[in-house]
Protein backbone atom coordinates (compact mmCIF):
# COMPACT_ATOMS: atom_id res chain seq x y z
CA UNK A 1 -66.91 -9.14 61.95
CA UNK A 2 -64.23 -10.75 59.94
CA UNK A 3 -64.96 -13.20 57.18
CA UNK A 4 -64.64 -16.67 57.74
CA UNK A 5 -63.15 -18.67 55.18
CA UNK A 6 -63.36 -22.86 55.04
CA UNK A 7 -61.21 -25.22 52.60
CA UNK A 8 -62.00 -27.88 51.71
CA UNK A 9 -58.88 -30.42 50.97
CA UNK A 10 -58.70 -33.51 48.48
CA UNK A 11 -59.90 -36.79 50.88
CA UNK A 12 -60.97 -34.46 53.55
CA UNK A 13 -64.94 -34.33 54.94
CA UNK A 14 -64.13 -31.86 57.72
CA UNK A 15 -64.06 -28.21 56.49
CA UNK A 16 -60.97 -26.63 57.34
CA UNK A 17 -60.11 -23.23 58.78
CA UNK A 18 -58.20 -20.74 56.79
CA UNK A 19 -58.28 -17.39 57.91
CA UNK A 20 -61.10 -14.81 59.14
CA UNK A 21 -63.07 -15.21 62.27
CA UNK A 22 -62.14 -18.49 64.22
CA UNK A 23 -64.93 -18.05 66.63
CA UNK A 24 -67.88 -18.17 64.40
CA UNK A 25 -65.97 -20.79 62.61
CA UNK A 26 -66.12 -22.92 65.27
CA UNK A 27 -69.47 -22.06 66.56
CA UNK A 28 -70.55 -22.86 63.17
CA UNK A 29 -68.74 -26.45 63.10
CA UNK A 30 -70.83 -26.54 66.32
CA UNK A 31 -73.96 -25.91 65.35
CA UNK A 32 -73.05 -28.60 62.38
CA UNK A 33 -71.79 -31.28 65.23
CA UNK A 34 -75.29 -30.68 67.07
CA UNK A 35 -77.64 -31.34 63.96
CA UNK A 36 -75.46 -34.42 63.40
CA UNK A 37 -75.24 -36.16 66.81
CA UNK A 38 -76.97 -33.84 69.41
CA UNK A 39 -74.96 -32.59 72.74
CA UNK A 40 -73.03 -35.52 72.20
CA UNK A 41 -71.09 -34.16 69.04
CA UNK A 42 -69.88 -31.07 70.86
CA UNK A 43 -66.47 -31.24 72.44
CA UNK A 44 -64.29 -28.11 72.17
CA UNK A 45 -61.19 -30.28 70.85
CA UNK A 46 -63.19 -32.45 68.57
CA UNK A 47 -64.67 -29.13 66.84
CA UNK A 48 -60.81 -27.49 66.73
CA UNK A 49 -59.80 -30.94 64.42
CA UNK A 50 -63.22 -30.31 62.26
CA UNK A 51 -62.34 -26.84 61.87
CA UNK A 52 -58.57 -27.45 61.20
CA UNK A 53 -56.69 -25.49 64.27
CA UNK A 54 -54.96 -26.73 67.46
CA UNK A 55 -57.08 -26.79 70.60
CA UNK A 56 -55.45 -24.26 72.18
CA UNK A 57 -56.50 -21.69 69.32
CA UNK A 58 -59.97 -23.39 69.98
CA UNK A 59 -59.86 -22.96 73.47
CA UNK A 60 -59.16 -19.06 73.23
CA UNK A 61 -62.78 -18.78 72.19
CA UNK A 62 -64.61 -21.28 73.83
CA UNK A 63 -63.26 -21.84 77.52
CA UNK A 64 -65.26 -25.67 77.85
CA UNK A 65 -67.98 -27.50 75.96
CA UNK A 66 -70.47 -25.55 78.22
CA UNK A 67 -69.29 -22.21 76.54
CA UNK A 68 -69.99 -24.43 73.06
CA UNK A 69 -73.69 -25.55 74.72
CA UNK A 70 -74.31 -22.08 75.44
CA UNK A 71 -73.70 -20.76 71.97
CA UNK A 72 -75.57 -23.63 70.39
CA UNK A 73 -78.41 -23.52 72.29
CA UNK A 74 -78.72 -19.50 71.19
CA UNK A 75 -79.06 -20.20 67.84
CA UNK A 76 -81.46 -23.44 68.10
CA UNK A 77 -83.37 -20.97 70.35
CA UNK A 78 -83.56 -18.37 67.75
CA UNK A 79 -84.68 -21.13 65.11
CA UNK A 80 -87.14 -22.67 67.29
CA UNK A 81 -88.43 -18.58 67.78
CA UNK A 82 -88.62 -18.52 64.03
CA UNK A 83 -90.59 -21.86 63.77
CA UNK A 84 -93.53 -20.79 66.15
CA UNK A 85 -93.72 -17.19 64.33
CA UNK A 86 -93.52 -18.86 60.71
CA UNK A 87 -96.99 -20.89 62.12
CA UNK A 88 -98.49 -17.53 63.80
CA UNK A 89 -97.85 -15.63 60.66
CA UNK A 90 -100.25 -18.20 58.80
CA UNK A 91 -102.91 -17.54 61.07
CA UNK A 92 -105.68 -15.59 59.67
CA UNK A 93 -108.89 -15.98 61.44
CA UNK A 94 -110.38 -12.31 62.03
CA UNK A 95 -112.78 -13.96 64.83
CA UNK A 96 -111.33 -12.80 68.26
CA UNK A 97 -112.30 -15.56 69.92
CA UNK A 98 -111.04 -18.07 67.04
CA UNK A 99 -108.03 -16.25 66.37
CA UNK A 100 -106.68 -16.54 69.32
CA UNK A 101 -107.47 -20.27 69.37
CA UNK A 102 -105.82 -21.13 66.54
CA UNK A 103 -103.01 -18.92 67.29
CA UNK A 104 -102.14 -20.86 70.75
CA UNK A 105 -102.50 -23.84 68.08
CA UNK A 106 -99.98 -22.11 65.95
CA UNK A 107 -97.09 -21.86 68.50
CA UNK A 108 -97.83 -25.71 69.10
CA UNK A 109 -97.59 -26.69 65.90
CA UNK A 110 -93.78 -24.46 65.23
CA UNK A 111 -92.75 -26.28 68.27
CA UNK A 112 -93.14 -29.67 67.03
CA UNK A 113 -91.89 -28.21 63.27
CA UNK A 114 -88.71 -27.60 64.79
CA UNK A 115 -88.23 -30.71 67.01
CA UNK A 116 -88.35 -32.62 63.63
CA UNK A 117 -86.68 -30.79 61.26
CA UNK A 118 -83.75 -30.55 63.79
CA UNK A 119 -83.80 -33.45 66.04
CA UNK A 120 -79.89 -32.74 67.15
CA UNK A 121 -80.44 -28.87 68.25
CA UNK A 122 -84.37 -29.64 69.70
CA UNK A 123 -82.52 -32.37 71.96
CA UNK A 124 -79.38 -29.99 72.69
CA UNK A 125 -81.66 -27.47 73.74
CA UNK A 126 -83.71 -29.67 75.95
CA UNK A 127 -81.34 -32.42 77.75
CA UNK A 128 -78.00 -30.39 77.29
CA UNK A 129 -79.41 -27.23 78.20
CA UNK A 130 -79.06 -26.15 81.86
CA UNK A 131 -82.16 -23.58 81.53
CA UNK A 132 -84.82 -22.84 78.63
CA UNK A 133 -84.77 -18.99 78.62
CA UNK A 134 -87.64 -17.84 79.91
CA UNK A 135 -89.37 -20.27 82.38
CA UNK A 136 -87.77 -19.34 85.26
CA UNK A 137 -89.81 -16.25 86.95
CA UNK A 138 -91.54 -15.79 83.20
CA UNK A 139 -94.06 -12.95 83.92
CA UNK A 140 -97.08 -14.01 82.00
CA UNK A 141 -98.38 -10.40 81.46
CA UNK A 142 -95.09 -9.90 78.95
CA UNK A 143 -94.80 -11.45 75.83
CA UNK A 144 -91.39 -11.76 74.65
CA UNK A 145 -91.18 -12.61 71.01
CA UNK A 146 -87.64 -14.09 71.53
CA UNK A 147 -89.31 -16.68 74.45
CA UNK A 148 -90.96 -19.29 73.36
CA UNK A 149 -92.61 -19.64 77.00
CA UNK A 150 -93.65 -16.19 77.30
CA UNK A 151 -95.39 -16.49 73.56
CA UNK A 152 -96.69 -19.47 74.69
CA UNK A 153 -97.99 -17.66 78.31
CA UNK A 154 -99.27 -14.53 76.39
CA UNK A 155 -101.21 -17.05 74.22
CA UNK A 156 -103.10 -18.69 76.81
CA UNK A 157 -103.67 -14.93 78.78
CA UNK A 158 -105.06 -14.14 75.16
CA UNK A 159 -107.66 -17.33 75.49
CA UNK A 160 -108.63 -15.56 78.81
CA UNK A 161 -109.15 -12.44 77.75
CA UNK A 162 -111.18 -13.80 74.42
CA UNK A 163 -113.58 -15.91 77.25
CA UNK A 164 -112.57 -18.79 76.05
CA UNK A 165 -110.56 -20.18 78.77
CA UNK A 166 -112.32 -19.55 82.34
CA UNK A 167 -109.37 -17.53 84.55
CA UNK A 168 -109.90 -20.45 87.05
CA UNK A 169 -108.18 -22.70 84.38
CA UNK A 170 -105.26 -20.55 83.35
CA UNK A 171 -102.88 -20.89 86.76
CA UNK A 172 -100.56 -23.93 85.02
CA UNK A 173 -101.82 -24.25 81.78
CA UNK A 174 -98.37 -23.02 80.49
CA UNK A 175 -97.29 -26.47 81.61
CA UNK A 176 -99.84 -28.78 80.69
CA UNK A 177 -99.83 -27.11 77.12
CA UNK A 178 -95.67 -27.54 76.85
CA UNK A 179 -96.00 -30.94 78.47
CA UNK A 180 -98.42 -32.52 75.64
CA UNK A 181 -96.53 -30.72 72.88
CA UNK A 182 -92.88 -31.42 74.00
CA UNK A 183 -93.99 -35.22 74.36
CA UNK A 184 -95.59 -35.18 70.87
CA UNK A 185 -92.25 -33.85 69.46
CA UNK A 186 -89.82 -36.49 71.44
CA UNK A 187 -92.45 -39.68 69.96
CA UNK A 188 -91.96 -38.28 66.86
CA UNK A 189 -88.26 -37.43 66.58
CA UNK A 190 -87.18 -40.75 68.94
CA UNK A 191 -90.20 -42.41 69.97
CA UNK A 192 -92.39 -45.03 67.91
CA UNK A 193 -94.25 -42.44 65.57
CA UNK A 194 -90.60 -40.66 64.34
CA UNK A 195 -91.38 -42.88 61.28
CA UNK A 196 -94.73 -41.03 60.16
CA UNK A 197 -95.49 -39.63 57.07
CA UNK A 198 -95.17 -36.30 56.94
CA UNK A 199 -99.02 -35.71 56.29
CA UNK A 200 -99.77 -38.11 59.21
CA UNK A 201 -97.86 -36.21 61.14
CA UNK A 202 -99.56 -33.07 60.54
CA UNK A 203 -103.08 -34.97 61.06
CA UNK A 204 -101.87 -36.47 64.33
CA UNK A 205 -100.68 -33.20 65.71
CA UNK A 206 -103.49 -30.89 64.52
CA UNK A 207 -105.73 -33.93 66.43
CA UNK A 208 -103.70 -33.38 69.22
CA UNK A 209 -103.73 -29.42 69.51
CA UNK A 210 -107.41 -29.55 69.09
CA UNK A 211 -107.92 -31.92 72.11
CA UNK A 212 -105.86 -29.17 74.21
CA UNK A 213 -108.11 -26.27 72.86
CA UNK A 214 -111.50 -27.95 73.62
CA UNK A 215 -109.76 -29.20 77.07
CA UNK A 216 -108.73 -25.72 78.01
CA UNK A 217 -112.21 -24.46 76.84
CA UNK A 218 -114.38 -26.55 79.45
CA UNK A 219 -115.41 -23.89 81.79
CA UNK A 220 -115.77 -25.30 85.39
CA UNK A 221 -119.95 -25.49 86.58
């Protein structure tokens, strides 16, 4: 991969293109226009101008602003991956049974780390977005470690297998758990509680998560 080489020019904000690779150039400016305004700040000839090319060098590599989504959405999906395994990585319960509670916890908690630390890529990847990888035919017996739905099914098949969560419970769960999580994020990246402190925050959300575990844990009769 050739380097890729950015000026910067007296009076200037926008980095400008030299020489090197103009396709990870630009999918960097991308990535950069996404943190900043969301889906709205990607636009193939908008990113060509912040890069410093014409649009018709721009449009070699990207075709439309849905080959730009695309490419974004990759690497908010890979950050989001990181978030949720950062979390898991901290769990240390040797308990069966607790360790995988905490665990399902865990992937919660990255989710909502990542909505807030990167409000611009969390909404890309979730208005902008045609299809999260993952939930469409997901087969909750695999966990991929690159799908945040299939950690977040193998997670729950875990609280099964642990007796935790009765098997009657599981069919769904995937959804309810996602549902209560995903809305926590959105209140707190555009909804009323996006002003929290960051220890609030953490309170509010570990609350939250621990509602959904003893929820989950009811066993029906």
């Amino acid at each position: 991969m050739g380097a890729v080489n950015i000026v910067y020019r007296r009076g200037v904000s926008a980095p400008r293109y030299h020489h090197g690779n103009l396709r990870e150039a630009l999918a960097e400016a991308a990535v950069e226009a996404a943190r900043e305004h969301g889906p709205d700040g990607l636009a193939v000839r908008d990113l060509a101008r912040r890069v410093g090319v014409s649009h018709n060098a721009a449009y070699r590599h990207f075709a439309d602003r849905d080959a730009l989504v695309a490419v974004v959405a990759e690497r908010a999906m890979g950050d989001l991956v990181a978030a949720m395994h950062r979390r898991l990585d901290a769990v240390e319960e040797s308990d069966p049974s607790l360790r995988a509670r905490r665990r399902l916890m865990a992937i919660g908690a990255g989710y909502v780390d990542f909505a807030v630390a990167e409000p611009g890529l969390f909404r890309l990847l979730f208005t902008a977005y045609p299809e999260v990888p993952g939930t469409d035919g997901v087969d909750e017996d695999t966990e991929d470690p690159d799908d945040p739905f299939g950690m977040l099914n193998a997670a729950l098949d875990d609280l099964v297998d642990v007796g935790h969560v009765h098997p009657s419970v599981r069919p769904g769960a995937e959804i309810g758990c996602w549902s209560a999580v995903h809305g926590f994020a959105v209140l707190n990246t555009e909804g009323p509680l996006r002003g929290l402190d960051p220890a609030d925050r953490e309170a509010a959300l570990r609350a939250m998560l621990e509602r959904l575990d003893v929820g989950y844990g009811v066993r029906p009769g």
